[in-house]
PDB file of N, CA and C in Angstrom:
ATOM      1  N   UNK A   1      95.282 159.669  75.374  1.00  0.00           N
ATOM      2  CA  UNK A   1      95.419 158.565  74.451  1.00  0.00           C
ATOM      3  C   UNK A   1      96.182 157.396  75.067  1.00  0.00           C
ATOM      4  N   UNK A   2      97.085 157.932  76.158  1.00  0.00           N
ATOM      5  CA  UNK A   2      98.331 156.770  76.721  1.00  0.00           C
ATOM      6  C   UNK A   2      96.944 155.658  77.458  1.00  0.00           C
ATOM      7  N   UNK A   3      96.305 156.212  77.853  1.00  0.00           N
ATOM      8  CA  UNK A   3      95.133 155.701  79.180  1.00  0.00           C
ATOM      9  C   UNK A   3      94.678 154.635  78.068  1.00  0.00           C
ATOM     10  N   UNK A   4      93.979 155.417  77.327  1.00  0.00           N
ATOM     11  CA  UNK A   4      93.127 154.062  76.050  1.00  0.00           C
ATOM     12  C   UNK A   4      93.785 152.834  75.979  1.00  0.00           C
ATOM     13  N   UNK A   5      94.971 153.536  75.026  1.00  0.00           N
ATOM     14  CA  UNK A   5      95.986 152.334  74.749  1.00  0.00           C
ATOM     15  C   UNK A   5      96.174 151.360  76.187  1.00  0.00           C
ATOM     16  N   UNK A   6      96.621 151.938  77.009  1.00  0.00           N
ATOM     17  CA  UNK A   6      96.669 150.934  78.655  1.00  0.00           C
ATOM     18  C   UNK A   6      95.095 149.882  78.521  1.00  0.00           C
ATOM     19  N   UNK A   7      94.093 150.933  78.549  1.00  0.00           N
ATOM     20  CA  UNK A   7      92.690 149.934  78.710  1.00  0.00           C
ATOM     21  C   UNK A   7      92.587 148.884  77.490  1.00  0.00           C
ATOM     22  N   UNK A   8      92.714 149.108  76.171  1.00  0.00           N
ATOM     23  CA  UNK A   8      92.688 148.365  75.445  1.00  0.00           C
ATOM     24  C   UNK A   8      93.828 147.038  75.347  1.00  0.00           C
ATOM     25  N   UNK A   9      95.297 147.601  75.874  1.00  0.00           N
ATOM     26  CA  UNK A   9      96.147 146.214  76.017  1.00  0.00           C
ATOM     27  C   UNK A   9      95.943 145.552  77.086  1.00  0.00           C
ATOM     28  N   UNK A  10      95.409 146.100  78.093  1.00  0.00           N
ATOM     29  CA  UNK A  10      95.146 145.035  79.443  1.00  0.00           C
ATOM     30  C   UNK A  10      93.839 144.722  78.637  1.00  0.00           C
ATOM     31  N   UNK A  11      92.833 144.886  77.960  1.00  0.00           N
ATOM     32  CA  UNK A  11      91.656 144.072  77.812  1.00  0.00           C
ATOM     33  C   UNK A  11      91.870 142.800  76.698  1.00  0.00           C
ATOM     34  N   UNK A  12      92.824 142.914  76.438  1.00  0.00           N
ATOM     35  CA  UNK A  12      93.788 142.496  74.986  1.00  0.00           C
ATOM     36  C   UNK A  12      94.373 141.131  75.968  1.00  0.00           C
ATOM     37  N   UNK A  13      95.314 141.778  76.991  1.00  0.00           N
ATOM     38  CA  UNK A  13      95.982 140.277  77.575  1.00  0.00           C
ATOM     39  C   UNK A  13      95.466 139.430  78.961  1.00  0.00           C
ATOM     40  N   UNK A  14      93.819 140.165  79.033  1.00  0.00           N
ATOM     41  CA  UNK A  14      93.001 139.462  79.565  1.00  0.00           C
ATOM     42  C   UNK A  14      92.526 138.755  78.746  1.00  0.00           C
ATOM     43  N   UNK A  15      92.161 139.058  77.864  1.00  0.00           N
ATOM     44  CA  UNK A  15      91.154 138.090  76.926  1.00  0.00           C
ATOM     45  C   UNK A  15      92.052 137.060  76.290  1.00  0.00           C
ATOM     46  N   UNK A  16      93.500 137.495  75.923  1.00  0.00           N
ATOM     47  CA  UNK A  16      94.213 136.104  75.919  1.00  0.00           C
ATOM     48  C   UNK A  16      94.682 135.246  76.683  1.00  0.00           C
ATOM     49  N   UNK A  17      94.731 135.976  78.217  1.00  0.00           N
ATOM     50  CA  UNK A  17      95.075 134.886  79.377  1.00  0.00           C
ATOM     51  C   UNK A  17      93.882 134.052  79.203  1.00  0.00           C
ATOM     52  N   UNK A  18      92.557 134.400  79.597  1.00  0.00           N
ATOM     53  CA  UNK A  18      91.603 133.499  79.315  1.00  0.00           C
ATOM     54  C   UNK A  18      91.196 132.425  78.093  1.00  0.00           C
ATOM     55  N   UNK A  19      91.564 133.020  76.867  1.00  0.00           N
ATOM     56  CA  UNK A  19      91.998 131.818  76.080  1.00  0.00           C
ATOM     57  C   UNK A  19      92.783 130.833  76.287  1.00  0.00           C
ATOM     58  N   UNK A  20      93.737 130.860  76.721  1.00  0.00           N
ATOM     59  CA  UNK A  20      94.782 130.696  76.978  1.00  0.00           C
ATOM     60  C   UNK A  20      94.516 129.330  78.265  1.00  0.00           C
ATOM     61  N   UNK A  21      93.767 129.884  79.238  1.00  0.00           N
ATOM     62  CA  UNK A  21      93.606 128.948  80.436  1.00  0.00           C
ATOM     63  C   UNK A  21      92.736 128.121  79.740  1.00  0.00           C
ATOM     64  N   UNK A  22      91.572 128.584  79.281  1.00  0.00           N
ATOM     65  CA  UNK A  22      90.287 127.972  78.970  1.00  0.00           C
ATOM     66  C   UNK A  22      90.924 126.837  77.860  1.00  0.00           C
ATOM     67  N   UNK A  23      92.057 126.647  76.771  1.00  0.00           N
ATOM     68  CA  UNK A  23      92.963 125.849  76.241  1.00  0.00           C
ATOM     69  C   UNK A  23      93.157 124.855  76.702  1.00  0.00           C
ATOM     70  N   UNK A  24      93.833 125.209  77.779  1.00  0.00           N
ATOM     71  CA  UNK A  24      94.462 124.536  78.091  1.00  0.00           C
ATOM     72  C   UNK A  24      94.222 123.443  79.464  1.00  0.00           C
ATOM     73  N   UNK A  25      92.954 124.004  79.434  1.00  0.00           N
ATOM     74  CA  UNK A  25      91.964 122.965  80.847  1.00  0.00           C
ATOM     75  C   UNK A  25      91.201 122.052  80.012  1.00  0.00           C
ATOM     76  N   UNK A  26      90.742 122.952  78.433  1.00  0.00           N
ATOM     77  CA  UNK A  26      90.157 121.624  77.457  1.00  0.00           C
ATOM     78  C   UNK A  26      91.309 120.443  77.239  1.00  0.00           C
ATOM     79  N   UNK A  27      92.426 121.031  76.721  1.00  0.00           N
ATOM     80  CA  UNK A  27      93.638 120.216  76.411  1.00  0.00           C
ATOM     81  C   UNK A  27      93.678 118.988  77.708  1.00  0.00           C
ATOM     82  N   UNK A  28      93.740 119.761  78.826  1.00  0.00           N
ATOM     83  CA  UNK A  28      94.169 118.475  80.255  1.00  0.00           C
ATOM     84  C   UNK A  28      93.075 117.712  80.401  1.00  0.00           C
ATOM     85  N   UNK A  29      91.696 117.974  79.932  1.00  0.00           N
ATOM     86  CA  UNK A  29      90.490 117.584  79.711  1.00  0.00           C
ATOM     87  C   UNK A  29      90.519 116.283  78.794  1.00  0.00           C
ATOM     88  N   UNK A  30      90.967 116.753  77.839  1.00  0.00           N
ATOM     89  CA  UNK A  30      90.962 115.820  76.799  1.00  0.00           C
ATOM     90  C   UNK A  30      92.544 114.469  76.811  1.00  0.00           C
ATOM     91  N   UNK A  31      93.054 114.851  77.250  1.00  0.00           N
ATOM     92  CA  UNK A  31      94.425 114.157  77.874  1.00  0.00           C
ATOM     93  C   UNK A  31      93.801 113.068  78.819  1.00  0.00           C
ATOM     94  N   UNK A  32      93.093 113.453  79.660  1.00  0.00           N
ATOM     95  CA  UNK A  32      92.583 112.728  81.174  1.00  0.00           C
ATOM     96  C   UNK A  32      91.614 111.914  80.412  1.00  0.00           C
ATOM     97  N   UNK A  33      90.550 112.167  79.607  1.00  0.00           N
ATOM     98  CA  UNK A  33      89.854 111.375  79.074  1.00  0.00           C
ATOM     99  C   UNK A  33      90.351 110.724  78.030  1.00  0.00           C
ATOM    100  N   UNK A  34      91.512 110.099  77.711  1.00  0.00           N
ATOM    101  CA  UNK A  34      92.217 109.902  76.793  1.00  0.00           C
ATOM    102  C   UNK A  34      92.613 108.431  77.146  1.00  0.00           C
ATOM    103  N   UNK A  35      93.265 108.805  78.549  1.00  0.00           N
ATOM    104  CA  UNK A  35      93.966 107.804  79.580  1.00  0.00           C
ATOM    105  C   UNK A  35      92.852 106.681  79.738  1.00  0.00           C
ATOM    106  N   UNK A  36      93.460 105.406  80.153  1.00  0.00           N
ATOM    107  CA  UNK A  36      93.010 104.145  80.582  1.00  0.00           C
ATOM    108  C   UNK A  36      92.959 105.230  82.319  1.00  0.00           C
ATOM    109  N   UNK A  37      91.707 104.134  82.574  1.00  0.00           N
ATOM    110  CA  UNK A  37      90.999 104.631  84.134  1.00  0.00           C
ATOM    111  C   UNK A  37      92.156 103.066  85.366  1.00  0.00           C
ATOM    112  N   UNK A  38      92.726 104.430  86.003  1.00  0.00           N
ATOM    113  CA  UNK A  38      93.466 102.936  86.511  1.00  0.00           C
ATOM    114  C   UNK A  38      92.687 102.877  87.672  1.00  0.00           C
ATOM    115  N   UNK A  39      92.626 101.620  87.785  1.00  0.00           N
ATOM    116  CA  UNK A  39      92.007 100.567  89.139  1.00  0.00           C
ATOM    117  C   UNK A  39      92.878 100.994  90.750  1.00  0.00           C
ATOM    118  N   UNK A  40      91.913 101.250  91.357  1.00  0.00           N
ATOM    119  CA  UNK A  40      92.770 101.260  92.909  1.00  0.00           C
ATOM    120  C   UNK A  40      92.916 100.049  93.311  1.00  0.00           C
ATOM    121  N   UNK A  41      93.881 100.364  93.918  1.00  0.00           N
ATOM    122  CA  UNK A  41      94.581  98.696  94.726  1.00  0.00           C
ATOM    123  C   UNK A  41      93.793  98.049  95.386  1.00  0.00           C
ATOM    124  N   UNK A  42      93.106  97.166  95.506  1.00  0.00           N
ATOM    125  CA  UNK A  42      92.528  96.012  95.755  1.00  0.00           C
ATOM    126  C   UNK A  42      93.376  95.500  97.129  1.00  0.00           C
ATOM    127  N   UNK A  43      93.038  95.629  98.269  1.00  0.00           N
ATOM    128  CA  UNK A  43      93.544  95.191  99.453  1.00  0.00           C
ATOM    129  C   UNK A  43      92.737  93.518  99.617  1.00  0.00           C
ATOM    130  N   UNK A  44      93.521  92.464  99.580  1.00  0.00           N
ATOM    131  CA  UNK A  44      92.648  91.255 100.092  1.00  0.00           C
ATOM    132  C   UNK A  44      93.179  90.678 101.944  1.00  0.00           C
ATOM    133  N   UNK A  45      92.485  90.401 102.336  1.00  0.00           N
ATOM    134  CA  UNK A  45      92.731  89.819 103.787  1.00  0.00           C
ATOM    135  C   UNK A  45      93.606  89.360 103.838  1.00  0.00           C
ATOM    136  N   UNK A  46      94.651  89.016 104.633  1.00  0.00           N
ATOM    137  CA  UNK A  46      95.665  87.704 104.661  1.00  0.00           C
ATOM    138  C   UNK A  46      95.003  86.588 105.688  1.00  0.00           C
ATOM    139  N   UNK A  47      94.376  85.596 105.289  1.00  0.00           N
ATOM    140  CA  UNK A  47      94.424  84.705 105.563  1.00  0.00           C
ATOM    141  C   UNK A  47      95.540  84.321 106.794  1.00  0.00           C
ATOM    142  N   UNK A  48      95.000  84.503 108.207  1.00  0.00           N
ATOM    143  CA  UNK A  48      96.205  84.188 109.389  1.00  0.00           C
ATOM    144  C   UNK A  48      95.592  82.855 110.197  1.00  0.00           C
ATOM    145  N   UNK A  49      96.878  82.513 110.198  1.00  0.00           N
ATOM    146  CA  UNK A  49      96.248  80.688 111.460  1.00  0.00           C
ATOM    147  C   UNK A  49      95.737  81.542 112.789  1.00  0.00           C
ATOM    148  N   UNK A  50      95.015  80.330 112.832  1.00  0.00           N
ATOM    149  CA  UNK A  50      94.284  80.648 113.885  1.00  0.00           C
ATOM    150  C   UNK A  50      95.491  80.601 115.291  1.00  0.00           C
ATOM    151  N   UNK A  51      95.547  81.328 116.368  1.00  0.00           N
ATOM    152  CA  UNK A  51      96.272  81.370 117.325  1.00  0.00           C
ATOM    153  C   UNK A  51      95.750  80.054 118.172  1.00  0.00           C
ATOM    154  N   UNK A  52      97.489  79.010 118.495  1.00  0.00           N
ATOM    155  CA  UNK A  52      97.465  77.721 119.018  1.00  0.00           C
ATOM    156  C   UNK A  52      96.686  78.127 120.764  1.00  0.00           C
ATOM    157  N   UNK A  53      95.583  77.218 120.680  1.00  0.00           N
ATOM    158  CA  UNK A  53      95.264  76.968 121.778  1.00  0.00           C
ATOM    159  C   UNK A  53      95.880  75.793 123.316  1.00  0.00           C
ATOM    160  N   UNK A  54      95.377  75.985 124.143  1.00  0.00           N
ATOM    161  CA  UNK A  54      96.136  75.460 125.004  1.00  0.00           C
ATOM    162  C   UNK A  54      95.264  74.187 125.199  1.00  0.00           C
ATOM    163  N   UNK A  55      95.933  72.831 125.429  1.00  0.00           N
ATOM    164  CA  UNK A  55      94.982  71.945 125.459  1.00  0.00           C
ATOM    165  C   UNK A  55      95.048  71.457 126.985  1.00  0.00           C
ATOM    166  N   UNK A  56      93.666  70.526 127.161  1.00  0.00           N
ATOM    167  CA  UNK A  56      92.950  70.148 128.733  1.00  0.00           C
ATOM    168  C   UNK A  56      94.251  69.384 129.329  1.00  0.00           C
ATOM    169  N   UNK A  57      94.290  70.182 130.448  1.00  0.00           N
ATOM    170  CA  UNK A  57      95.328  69.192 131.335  1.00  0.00           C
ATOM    171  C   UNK A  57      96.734  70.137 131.137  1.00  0.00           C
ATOM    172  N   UNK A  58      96.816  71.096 130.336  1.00  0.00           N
ATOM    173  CA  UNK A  58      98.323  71.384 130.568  1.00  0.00           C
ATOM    174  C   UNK A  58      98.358  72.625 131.534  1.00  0.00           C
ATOM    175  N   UNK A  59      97.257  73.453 131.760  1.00  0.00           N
ATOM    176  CA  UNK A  59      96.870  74.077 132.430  1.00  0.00           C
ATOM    177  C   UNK A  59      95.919  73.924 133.451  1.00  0.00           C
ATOM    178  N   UNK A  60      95.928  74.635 134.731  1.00  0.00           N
ATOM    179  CA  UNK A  60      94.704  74.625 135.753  1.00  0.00           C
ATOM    180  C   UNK A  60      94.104  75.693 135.892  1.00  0.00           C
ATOM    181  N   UNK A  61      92.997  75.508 136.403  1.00  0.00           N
ATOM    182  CA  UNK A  61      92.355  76.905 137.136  1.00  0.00           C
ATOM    183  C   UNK A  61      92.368  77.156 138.462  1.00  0.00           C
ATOM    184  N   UNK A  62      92.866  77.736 139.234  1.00  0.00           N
ATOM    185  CA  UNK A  62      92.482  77.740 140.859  1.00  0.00           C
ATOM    186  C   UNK A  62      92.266  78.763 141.450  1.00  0.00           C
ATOM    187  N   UNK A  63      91.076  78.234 142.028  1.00  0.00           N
ATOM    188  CA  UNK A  63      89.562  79.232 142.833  1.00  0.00           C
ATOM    189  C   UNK A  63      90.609  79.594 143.894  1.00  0.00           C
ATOM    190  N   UNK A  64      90.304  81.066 144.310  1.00  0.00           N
ATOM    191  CA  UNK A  64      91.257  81.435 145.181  1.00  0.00           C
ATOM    192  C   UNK A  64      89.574  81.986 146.448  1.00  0.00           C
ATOM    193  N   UNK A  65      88.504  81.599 146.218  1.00  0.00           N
ATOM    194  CA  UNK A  65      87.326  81.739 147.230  1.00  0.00           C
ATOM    195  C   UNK A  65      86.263  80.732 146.335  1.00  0.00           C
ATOM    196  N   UNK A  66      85.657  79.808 147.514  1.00  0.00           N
ATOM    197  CA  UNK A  66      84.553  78.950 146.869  1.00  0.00           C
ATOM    198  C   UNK A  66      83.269  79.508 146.153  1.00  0.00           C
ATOM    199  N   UNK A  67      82.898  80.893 146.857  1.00  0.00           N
ATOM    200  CA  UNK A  67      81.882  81.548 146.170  1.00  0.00           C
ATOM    201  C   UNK A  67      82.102  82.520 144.739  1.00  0.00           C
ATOM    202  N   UNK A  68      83.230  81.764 144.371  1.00  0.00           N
ATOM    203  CA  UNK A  68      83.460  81.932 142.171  1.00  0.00           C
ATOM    204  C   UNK A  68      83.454  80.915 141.584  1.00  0.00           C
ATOM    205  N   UNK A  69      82.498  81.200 140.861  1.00  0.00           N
ATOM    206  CA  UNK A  69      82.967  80.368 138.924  1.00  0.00           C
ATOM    207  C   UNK A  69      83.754  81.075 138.160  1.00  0.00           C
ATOM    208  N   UNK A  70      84.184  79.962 137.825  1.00  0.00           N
ATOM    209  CA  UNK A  70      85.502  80.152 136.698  1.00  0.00           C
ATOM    210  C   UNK A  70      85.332  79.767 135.055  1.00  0.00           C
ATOM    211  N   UNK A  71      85.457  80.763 134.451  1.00  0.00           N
ATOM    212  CA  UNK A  71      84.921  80.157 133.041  1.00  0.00           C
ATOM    213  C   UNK A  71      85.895  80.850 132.298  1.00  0.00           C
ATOM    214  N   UNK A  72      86.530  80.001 131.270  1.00  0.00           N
ATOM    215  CA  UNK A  72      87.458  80.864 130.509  1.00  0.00           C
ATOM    216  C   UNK A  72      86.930  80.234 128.917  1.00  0.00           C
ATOM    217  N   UNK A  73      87.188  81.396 127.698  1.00  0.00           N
ATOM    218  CA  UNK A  73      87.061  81.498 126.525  1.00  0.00           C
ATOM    219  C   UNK A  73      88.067  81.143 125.708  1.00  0.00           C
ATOM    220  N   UNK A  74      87.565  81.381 124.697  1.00  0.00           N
ATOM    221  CA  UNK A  74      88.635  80.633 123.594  1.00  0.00           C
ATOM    222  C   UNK A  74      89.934  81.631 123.292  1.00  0.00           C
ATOM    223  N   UNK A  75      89.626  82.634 123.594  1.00  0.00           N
ATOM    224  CA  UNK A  75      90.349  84.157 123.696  1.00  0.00           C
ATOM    225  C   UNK A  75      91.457  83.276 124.793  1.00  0.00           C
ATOM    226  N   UNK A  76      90.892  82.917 126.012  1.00  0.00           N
ATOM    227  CA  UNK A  76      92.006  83.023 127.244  1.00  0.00           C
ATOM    228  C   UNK A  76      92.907  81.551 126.890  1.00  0.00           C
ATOM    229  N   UNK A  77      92.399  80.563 126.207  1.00  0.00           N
ATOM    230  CA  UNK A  77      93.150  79.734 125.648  1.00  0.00           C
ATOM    231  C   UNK A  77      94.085  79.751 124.871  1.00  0.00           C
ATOM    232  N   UNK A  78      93.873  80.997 123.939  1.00  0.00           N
ATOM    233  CA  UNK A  78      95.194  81.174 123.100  1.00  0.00           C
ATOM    234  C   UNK A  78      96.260  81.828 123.976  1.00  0.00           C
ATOM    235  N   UNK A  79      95.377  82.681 125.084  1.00  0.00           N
ATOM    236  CA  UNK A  79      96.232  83.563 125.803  1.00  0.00           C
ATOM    237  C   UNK A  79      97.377  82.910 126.416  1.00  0.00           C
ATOM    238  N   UNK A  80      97.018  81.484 127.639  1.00  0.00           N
ATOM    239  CA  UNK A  80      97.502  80.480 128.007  1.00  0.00           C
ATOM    240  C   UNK A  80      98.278  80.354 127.292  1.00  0.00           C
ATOM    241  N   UNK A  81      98.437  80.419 126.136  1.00  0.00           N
ATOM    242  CA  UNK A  81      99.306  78.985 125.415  1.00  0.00           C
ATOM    243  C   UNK A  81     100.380  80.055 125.059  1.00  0.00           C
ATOM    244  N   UNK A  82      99.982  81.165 124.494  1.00  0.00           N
ATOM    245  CA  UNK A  82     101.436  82.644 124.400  1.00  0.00           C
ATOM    246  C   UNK A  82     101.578  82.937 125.910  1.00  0.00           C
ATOM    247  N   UNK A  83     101.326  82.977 126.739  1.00  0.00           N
ATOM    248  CA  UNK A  83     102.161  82.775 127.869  1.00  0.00           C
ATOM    249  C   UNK A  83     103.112  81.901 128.590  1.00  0.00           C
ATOM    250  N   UNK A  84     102.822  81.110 128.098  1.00  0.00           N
ATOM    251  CA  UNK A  84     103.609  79.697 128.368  1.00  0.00           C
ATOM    252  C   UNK A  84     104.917  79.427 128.150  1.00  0.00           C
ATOM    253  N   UNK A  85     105.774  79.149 129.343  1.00  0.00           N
ATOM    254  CA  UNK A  85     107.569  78.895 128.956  1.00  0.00           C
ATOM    255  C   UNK A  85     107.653  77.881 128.950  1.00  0.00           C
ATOM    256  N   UNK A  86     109.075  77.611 128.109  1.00  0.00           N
ATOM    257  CA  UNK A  86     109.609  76.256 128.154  1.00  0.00           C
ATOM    258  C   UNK A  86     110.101  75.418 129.199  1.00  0.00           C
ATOM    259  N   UNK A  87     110.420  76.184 130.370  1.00  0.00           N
ATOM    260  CA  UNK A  87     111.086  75.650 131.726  1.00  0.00           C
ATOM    261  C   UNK A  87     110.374  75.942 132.796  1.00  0.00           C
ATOM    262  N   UNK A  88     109.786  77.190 132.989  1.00  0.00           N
ATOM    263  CA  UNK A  88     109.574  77.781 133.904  1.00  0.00           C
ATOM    264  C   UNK A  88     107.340  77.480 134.320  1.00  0.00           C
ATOM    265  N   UNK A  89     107.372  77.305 135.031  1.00  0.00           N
ATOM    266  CA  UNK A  89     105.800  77.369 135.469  1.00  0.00           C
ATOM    267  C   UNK A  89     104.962  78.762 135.512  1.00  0.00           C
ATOM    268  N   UNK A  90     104.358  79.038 135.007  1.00  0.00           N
ATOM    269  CA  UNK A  90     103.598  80.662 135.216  1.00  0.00           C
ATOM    270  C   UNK A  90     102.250  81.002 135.794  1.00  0.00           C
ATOM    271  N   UNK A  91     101.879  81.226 136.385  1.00  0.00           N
ATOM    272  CA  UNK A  91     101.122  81.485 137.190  1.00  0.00           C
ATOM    273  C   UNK A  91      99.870  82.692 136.988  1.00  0.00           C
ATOM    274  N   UNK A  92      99.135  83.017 136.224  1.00  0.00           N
ATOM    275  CA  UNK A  92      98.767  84.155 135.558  1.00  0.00           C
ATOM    276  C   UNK A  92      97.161  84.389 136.065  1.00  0.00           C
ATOM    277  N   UNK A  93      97.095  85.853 137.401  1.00  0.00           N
ATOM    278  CA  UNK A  93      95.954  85.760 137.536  1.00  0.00           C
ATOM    279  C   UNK A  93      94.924  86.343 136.710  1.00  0.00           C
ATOM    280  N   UNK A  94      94.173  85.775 136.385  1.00  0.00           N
ATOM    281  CA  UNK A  94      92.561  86.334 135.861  1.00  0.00           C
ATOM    282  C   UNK A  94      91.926  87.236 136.557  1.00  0.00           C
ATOM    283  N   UNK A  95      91.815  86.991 137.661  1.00  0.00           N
ATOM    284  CA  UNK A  95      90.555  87.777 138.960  1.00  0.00           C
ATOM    285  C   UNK A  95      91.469  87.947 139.872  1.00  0.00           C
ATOM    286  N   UNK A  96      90.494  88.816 140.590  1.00  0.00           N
ATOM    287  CA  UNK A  96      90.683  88.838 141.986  1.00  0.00           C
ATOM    288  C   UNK A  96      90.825  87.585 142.875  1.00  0.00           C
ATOM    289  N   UNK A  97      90.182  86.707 142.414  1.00  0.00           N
ATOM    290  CA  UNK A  97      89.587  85.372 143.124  1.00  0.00           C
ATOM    291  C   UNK A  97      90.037  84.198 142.465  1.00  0.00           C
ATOM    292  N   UNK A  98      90.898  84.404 140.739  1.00  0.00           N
ATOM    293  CA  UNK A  98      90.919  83.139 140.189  1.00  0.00           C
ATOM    294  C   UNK A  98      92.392  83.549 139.449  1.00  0.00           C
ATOM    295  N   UNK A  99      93.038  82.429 139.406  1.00  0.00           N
ATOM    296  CA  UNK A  99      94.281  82.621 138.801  1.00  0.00           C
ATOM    297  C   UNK A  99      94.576  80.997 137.935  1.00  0.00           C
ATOM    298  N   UNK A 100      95.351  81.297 136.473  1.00  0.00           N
ATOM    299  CA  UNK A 100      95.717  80.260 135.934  1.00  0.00           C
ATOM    300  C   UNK A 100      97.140  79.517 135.999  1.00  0.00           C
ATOM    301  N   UNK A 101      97.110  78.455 136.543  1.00  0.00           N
ATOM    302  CA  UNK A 101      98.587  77.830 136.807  1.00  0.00           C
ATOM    303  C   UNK A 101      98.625  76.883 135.421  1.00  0.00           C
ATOM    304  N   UNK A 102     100.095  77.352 134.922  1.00  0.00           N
ATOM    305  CA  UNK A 102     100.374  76.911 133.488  1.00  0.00           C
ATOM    306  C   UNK A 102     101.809  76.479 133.458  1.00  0.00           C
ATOM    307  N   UNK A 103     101.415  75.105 133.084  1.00  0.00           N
ATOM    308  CA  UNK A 103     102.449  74.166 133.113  1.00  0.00           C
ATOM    309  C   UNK A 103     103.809  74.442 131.847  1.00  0.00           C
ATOM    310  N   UNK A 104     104.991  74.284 132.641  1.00  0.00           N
ATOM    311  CA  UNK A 104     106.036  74.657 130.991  1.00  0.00           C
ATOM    312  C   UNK A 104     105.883  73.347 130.199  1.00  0.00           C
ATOM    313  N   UNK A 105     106.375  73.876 128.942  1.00  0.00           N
ATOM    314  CA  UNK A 105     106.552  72.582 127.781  1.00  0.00           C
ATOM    315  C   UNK A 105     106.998  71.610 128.235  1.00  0.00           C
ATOM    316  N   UNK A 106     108.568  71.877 128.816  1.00  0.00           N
ATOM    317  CA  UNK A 106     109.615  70.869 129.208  1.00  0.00           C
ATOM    318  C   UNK A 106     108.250  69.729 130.346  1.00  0.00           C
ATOM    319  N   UNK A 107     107.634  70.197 130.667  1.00  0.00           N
ATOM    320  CA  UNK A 107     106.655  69.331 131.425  1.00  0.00           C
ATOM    321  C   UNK A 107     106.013  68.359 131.116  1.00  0.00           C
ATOM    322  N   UNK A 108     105.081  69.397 129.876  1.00  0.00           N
ATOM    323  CA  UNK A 108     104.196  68.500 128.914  1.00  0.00           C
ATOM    324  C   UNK A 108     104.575  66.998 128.219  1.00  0.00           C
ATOM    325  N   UNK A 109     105.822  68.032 127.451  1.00  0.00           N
ATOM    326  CA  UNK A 109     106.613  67.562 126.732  1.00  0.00           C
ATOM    327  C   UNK A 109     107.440  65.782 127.691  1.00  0.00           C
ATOM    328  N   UNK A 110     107.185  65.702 128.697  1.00  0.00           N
ATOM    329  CA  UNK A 110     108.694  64.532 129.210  1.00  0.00           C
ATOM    330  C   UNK A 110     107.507  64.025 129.183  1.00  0.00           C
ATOM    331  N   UNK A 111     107.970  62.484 129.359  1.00  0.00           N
ATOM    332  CA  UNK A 111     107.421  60.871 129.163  1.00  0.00           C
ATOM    333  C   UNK A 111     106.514  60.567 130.270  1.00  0.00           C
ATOM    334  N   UNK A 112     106.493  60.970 130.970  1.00  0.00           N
ATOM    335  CA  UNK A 112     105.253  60.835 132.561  1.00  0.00           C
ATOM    336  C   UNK A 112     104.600  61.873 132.471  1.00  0.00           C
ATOM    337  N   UNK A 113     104.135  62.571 131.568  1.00  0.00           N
ATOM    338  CA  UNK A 113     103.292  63.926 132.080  1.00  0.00           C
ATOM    339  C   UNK A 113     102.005  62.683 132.121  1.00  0.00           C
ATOM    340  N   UNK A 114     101.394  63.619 133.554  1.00  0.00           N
ATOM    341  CA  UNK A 114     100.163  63.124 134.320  1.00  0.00           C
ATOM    342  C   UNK A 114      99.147  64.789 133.932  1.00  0.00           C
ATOM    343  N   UNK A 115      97.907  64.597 133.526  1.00  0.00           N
ATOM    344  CA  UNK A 115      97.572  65.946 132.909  1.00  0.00           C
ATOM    345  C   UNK A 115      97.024  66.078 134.538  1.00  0.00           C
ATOM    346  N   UNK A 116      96.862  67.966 134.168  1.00  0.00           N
ATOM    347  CA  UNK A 116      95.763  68.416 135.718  1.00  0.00           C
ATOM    348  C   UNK A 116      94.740  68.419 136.033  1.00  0.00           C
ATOM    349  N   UNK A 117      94.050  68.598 136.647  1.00  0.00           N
ATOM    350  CA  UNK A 117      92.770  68.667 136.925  1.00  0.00           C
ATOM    351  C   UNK A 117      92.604  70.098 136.962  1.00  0.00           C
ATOM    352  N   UNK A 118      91.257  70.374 135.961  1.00  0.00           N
ATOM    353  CA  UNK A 118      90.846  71.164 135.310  1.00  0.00           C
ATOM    354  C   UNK A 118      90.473  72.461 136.290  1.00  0.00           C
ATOM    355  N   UNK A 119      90.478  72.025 137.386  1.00  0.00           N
ATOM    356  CA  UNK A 119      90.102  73.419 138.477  1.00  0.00           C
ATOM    357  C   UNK A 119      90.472  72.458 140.101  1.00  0.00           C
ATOM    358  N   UNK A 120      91.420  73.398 140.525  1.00  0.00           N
ATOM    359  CA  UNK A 120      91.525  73.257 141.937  1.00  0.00           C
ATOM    360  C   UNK A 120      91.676  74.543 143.016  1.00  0.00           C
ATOM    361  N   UNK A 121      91.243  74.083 144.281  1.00  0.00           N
ATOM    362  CA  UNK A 121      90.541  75.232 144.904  1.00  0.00           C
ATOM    363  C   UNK A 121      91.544  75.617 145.876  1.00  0.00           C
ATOM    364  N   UNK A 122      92.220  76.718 146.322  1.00  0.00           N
ATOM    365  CA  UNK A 122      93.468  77.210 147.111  1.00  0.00           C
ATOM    366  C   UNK A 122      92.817  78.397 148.237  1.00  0.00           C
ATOM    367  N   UNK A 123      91.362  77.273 149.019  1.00  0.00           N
ATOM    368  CA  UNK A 123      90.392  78.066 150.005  1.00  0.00           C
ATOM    369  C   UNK A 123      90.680  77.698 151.191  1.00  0.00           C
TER     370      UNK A 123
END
């Protein structure tokens, strides 16, 4: 008789655990559908300036062999211009064969600046 009683109360507090869950998943069910649906965050671009380019004449190019062309992008113009010191002259090669000589501010900047010529050859 002890055995019965065992099978019948475990079938007893199975069948109420399962009420019990099955409750209470309707309940969180009905809670969740209850709620305002919140919006995910909305990421917008930031709007960034464009990176200052370097303008004609404050920089050179020089061919370090006559058999290269030299062509630089709008990329290597901004590059120029974040490389650039206030005192100091920099010298920054590109190639094997081509390097950019970049004039400091303090240069630009004084009352006689004479601009450069856009490519000179060191052959």
């Amino acid at each position: 008789m002890l055995r019965f009683f065992s099978r019948a109360a475990l079938t007893t507090s199975l069948a109420v655990a399962a009420l019990l869950m099955a409750g209470s998943a309707s309940a969180q069910t009905a809670r969740t559908a209850r709620q305002k649906p919140v919006k995910a965050a909305q990421v917008t671009p930031r709007a960034t300036a464009p990176a200052p380019e370097a303008a004609a004449g404050t920089f050179q190019l020089v061919r370090l062999s006559e058999k290269v062309t030299v062509t630089i992008t709008t990329d290597a113009l901004s590059e120029i211009e974040r490389r650039r010191k206030d005192t100091e002259e920099v010298s920054w090669p590109i190639s094997n064969y081509a390097r950019v000589r970049i004039l400091p501010r303090s240069v630009i900047n004084a009352r006689g600046f004479q601009p450069l010529a856009p490519v000179a050859n060191a052959y």
